[in-house]
N, C-alpha and C. Protein backbone atom coordinates (compact mmCIF):
# COMPACT_ATOMS: atom_id res chain seq x y z
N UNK A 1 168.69 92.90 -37.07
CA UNK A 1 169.37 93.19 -35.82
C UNK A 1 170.50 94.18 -36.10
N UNK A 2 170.37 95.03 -35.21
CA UNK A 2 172.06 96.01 -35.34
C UNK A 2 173.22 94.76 -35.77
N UNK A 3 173.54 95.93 -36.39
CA UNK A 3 175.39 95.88 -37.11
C UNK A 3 176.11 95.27 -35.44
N UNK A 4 176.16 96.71 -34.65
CA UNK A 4 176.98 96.49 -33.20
C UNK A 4 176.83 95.39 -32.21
N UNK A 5 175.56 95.04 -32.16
CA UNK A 5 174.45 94.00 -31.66
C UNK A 5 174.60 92.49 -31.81
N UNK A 6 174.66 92.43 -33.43
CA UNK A 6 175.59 91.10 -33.98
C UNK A 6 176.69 91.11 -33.48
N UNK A 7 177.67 91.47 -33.90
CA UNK A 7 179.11 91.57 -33.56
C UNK A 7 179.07 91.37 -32.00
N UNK A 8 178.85 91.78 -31.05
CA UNK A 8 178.97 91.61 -29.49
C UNK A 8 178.48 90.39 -29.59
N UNK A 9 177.63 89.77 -30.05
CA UNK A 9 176.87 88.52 -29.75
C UNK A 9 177.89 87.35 -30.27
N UNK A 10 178.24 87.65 -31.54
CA UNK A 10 179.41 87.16 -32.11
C UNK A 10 180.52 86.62 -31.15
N UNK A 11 180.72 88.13 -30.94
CA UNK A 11 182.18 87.83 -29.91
C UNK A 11 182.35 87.41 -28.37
N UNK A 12 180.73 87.61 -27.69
CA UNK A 12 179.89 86.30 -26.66
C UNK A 12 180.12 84.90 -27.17
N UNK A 13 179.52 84.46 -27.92
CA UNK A 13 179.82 82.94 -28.70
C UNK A 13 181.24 82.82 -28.97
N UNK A 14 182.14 83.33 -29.53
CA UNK A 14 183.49 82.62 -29.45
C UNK A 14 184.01 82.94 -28.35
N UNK A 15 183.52 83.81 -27.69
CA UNK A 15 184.35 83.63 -26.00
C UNK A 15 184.01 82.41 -25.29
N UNK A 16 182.46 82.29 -25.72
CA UNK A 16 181.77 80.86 -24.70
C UNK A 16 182.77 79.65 -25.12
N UNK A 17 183.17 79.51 -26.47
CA UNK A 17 183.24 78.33 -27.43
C UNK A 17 184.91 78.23 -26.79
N UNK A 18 185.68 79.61 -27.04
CA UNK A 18 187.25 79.71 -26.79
C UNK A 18 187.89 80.18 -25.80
N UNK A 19 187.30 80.80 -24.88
CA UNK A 19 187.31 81.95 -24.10
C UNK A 19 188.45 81.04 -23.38
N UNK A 20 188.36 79.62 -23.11
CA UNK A 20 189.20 79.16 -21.66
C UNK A 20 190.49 78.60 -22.59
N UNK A 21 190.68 79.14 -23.77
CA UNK A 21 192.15 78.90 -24.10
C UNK A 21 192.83 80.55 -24.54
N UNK A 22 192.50 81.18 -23.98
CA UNK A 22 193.06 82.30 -23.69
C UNK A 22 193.43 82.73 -22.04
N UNK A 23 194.35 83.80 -22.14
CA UNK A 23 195.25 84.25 -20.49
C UNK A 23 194.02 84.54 -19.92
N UNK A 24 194.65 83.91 -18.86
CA UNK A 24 193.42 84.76 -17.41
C UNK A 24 193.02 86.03 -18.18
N UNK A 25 193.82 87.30 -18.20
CA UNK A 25 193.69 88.64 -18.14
C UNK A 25 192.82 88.94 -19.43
N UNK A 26 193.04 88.00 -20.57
CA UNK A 26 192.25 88.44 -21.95
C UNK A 26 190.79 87.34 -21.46
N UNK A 27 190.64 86.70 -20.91
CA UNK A 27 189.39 86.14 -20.19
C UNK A 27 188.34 86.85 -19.29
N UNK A 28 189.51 87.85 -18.36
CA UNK A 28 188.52 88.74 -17.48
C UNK A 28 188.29 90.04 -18.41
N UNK A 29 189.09 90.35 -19.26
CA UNK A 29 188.85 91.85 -19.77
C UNK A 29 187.80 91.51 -20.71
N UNK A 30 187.17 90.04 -21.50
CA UNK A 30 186.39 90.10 -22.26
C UNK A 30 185.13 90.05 -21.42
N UNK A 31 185.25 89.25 -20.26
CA UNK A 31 184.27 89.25 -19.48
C UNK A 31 183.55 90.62 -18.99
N UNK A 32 184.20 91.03 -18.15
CA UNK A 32 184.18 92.64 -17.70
C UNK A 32 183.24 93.52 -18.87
N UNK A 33 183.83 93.62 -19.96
CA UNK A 33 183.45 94.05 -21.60
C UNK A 33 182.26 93.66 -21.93
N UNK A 34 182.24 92.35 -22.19
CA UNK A 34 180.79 92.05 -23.08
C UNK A 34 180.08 91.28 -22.06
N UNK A 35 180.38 90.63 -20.76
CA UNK A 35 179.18 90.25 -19.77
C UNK A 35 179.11 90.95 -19.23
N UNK A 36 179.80 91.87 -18.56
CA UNK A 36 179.25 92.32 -17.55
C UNK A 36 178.83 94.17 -17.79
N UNK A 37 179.11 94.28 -19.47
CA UNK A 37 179.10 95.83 -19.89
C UNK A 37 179.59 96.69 -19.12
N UNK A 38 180.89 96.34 -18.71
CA UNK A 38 181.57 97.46 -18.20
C UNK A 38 181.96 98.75 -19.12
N UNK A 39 182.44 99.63 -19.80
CA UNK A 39 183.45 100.61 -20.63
C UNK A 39 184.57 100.66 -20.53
N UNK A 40 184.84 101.07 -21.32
CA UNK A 40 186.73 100.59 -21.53
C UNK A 40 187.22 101.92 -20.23
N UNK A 41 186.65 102.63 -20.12
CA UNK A 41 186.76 103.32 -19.12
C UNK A 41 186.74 103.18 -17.82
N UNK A 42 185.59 102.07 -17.40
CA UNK A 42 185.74 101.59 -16.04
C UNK A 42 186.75 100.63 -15.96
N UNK A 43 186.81 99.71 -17.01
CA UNK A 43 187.61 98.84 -17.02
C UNK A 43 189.12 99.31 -16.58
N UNK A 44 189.58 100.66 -17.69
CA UNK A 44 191.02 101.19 -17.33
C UNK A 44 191.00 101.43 -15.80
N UNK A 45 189.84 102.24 -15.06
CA UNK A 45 190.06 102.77 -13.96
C UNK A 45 190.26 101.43 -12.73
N UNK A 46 189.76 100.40 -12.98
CA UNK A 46 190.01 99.36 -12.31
C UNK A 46 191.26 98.84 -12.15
N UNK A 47 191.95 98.71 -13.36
CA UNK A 47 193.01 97.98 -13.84
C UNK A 47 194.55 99.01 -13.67
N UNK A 48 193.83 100.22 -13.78
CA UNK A 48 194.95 101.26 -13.47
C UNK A 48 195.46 101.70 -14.56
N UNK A 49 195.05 101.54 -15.59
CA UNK A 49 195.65 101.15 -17.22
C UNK A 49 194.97 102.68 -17.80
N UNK A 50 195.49 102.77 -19.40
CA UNK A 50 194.72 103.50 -19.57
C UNK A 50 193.83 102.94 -21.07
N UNK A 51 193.03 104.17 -20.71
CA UNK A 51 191.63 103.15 -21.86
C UNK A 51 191.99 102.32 -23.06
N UNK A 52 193.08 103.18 -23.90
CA UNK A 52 193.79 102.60 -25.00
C UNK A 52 193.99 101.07 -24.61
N UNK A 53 194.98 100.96 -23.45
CA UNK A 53 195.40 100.02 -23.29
C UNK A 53 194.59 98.46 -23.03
N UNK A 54 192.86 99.43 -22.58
CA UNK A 54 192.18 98.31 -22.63
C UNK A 54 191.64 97.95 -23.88
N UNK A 55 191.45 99.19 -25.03
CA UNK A 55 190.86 98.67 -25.87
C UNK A 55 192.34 98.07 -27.15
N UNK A 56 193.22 97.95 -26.52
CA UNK A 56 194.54 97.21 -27.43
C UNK A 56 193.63 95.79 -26.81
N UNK A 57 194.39 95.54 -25.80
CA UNK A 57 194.10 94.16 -25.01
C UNK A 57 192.71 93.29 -25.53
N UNK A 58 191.56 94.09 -25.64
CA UNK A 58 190.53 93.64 -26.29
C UNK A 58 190.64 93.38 -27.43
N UNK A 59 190.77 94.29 -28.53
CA UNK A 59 190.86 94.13 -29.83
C UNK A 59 191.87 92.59 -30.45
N UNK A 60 193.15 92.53 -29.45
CA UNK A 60 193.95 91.72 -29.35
C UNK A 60 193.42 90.25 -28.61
N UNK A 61 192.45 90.36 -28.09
CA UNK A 61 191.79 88.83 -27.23
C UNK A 61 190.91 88.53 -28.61
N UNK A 62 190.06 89.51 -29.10
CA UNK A 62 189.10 89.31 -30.18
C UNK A 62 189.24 88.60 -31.10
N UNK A 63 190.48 89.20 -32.20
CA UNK A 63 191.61 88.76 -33.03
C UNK A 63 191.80 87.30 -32.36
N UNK A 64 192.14 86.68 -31.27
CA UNK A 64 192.36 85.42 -30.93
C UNK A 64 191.49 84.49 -31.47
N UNK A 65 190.32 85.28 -30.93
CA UNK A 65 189.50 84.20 -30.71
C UNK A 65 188.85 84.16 -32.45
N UNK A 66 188.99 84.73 -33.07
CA UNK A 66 188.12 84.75 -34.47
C UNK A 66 189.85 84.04 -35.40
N UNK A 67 190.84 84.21 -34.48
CA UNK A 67 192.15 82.97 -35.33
C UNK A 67 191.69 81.83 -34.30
N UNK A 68 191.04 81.32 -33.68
CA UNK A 68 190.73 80.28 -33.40
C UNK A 68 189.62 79.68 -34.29
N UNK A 69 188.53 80.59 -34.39
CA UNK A 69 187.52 80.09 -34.95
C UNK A 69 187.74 79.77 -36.63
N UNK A 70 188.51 80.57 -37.21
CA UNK A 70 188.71 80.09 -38.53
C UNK A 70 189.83 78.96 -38.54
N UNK A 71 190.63 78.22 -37.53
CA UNK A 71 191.77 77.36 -37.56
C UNK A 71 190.47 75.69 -37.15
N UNK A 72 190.11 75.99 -35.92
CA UNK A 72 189.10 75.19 -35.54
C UNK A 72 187.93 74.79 -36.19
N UNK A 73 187.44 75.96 -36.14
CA UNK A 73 185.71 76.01 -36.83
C UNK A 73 184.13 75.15 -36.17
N UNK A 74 184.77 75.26 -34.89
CA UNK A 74 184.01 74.81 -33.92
C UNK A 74 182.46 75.24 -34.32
N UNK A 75 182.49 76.80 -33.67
CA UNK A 75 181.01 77.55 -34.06
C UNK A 75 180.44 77.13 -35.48
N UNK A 76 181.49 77.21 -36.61
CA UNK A 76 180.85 76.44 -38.07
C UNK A 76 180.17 75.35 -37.83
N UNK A 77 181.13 74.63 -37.41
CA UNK A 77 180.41 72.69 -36.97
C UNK A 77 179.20 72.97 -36.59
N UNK A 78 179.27 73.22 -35.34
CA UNK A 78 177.91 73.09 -34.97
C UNK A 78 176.59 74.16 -35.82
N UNK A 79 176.88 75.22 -36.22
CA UNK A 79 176.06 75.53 -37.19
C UNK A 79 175.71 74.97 -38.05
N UNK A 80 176.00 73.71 -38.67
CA UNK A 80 175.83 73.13 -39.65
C UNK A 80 174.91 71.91 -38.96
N UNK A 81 175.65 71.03 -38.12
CA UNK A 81 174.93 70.07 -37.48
C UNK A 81 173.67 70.48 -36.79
N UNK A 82 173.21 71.77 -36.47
CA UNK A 82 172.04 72.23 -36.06
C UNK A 82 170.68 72.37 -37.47
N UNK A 83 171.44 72.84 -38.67
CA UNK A 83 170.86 73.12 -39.69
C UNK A 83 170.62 71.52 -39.99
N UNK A 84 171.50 70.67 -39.91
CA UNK A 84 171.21 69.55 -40.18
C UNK A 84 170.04 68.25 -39.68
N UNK A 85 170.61 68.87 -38.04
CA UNK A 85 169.35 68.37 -37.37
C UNK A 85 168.05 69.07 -37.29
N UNK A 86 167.98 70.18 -37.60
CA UNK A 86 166.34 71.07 -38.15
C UNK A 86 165.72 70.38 -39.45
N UNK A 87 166.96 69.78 -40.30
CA UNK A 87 165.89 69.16 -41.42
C UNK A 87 165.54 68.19 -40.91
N UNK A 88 166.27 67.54 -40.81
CA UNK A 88 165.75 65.82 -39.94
C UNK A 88 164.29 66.09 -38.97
N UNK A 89 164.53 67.04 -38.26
CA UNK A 89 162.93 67.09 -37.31
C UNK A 89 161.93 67.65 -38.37
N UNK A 90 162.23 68.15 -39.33
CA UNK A 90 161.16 68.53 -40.75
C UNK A 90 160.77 67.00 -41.22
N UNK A 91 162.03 66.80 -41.83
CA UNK A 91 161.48 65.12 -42.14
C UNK A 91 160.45 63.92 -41.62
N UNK A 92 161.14 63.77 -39.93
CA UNK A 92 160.79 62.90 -39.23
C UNK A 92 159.24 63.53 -38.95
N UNK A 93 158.78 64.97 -38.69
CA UNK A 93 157.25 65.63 -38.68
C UNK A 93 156.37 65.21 -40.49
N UNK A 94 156.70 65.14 -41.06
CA UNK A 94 155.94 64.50 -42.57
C UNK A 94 156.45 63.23 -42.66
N UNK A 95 157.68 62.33 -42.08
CA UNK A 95 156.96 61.03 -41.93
C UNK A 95 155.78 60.85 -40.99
N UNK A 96 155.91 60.97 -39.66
CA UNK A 96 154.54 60.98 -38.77
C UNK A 96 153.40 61.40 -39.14
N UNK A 97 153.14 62.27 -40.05
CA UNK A 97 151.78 62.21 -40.66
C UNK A 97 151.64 61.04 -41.63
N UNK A 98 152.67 60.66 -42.28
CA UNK A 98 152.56 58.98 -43.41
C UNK A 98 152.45 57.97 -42.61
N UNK A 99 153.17 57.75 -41.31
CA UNK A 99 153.16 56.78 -40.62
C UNK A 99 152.19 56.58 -39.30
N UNK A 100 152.33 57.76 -38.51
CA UNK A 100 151.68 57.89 -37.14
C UNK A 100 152.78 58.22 -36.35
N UNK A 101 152.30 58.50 -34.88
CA UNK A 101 153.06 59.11 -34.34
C UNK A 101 154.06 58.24 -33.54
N UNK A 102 153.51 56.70 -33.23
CA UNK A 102 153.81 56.30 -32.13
C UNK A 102 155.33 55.52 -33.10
N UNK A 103 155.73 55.51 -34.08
CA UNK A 103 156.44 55.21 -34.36
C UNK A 103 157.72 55.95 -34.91
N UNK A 104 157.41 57.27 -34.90
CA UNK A 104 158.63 58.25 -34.90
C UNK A 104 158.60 58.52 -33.52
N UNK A 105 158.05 58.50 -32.36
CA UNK A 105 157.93 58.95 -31.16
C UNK A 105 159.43 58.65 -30.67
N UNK A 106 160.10 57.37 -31.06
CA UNK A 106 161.78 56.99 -30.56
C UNK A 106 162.49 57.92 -31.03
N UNK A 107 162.57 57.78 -32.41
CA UNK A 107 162.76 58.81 -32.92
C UNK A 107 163.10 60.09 -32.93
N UNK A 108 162.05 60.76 -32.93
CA UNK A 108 162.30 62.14 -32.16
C UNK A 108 162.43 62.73 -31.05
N UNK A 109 162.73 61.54 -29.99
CA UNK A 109 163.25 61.93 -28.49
C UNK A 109 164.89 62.03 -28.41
N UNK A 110 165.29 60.89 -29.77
CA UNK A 110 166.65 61.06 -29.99
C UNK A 110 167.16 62.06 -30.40
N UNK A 111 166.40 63.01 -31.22
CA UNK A 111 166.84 64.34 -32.45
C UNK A 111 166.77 64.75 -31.22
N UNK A 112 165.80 65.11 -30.25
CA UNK A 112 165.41 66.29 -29.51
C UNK A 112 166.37 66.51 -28.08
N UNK A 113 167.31 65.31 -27.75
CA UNK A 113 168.42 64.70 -27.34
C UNK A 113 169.79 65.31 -27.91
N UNK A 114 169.60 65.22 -29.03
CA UNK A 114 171.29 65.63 -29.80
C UNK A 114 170.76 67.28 -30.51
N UNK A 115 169.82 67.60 -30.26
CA UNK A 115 169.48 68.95 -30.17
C UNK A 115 169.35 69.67 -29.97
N UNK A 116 169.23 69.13 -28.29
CA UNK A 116 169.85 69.66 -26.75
C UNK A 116 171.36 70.38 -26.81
N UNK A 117 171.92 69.07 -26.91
CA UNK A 117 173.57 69.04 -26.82
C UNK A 117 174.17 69.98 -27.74
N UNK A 118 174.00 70.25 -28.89
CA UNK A 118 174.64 70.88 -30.27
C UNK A 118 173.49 72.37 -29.94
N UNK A 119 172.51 72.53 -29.24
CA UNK A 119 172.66 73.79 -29.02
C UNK A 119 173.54 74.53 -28.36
């Protein structure tokens, strides 16, 4: 995947994860930015600002949110507990061939439950 591609996606996920402990204004300018692909250009012309000033403001919401994510480590957590619960549904699929199905069937409605959630 692009270099640029990652990174936006990146900075989608810690907005989802952090986004609502940041100011209104660093909330709408990330919004504007990476949902709604505005340019720092439309953005200034909206705001009355000039482009710099949107891409300070951004660069400066960004920076937040990636000192949140290394203080917290929210996005880590759950990366891990996802990796964790992918082995477990590996596992619990080669017990059911040792055992049968109808007895991991509880089982794996629970993984597929907390697999939901931690996505």
């Amino acid at each position: 995947m692009d270099r640029e591609l990652t990174e936006r996606l990146r900075v989608i996920r810690l907005f989802d994860t952090y986004g609502r402990l940041l100011s209104i204004r660093q909330q709408r300018l990330l919004r504007l930015y990476y949902h709604d692909d505005l340019s720092l250009s439309e953005i200034a012309e909206q705001d009355e600002v000039t482009r710099q000033a949107v891409f300070d403001a951004l660069h400066r919401s960004t920076e937040e949110l990636e000192r949140l994510e290394a203080s917290l480590q929210v996005m880590e957590s759950r990366r891990q507990l996802i990796g964790r619960l992918n082995a477990l549904a590996t596992a619990l699929r080669r017990l059911r061939e040792r055992v049968g199905a109808d007895v991991v069937a509880e089982v794996e409605q629970e993984l597929d439950a907390l697999r939901r959630t931690a996505g």
